[in-house]
Protein backbone atom coordinates (compact mmCIF):
# COMPACT_ATOMS: atom_id res chain seq x y z
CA UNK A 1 -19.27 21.11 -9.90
CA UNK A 2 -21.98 20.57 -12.39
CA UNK A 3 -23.95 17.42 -13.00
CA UNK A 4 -22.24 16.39 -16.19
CA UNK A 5 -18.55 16.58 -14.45
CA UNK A 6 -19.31 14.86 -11.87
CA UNK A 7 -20.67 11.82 -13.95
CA UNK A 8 -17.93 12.32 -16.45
CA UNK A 9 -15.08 12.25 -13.19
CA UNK A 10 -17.81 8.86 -11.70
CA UNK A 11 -17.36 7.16 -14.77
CA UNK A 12 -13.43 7.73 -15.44
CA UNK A 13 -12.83 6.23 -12.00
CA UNK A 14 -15.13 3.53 -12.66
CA UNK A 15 -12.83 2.65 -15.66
CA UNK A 16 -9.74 2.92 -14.06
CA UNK A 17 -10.96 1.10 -10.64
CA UNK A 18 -12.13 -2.06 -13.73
CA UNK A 19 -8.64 -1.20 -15.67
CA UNK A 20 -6.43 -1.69 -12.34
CA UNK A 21 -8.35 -3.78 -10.26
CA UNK A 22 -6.80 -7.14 -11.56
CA UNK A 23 -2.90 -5.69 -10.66
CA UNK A 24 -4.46 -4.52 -7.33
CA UNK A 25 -5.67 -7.99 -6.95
CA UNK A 26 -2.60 -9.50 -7.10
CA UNK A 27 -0.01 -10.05 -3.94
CA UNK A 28 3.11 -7.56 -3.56
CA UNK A 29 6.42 -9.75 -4.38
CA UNK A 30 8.24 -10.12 -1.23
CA UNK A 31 10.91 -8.01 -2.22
CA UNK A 32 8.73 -5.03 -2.70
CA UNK A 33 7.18 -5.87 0.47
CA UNK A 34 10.36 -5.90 2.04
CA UNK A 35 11.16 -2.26 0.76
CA UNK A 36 7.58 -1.10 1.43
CA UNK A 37 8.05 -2.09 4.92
CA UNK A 38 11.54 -0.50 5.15
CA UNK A 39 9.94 2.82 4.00
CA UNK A 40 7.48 2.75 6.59
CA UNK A 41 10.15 2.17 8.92
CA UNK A 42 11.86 5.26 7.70
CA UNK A 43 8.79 7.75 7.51
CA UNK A 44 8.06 6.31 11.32
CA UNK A 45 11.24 6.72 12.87
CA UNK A 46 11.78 10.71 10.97
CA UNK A 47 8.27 11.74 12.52
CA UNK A 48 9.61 10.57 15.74
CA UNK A 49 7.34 7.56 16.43
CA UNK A 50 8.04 4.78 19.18
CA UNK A 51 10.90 2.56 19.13
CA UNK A 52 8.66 -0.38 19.27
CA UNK A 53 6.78 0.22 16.27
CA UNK A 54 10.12 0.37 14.18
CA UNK A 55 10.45 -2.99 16.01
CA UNK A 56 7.31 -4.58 14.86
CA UNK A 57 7.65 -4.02 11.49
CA UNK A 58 11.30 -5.06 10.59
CA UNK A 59 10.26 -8.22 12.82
CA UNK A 60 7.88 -8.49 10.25
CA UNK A 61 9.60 -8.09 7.04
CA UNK A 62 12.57 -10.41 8.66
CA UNK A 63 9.85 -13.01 9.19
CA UNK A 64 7.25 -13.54 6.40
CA UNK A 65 4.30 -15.32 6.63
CA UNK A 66 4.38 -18.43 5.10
CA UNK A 67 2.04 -19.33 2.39
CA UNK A 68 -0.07 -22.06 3.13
């Protein structure tokens, strides 16, 4: 990759890590953290992972941390 690429592709990223930074920034709504969490309970039980883990994380989404 030439020199002039690889600033172009430095400074796009920069732009879009300013550009999407704020959204980033900002906390998940619970229901999408609820479905996020559900996901990764999916994805972890189809590859075959512990029991337990499947455990911890709908413990989790059933029990939200409060905001202080």
């Amino acid at each position: 990759m030439t020199r002039s690429m690889q600033a172009s592709l430095t400074a796009i990223g920069r732009q879009l890590h300013d550009d999407y930074l704020p959204t980033l920034a900002q906390p998940l709504p619970s229901d999408l953290k609820d479905l996020v969490a559900r996901l990764v309970a999916l994805e972890i039980n189809k590859r075959g992972s512990s029991k337990r883990a499947i455990a911890v994380l709908q413990s989790a989404t059933a029990h939200p941390e409060s905001k202080a």
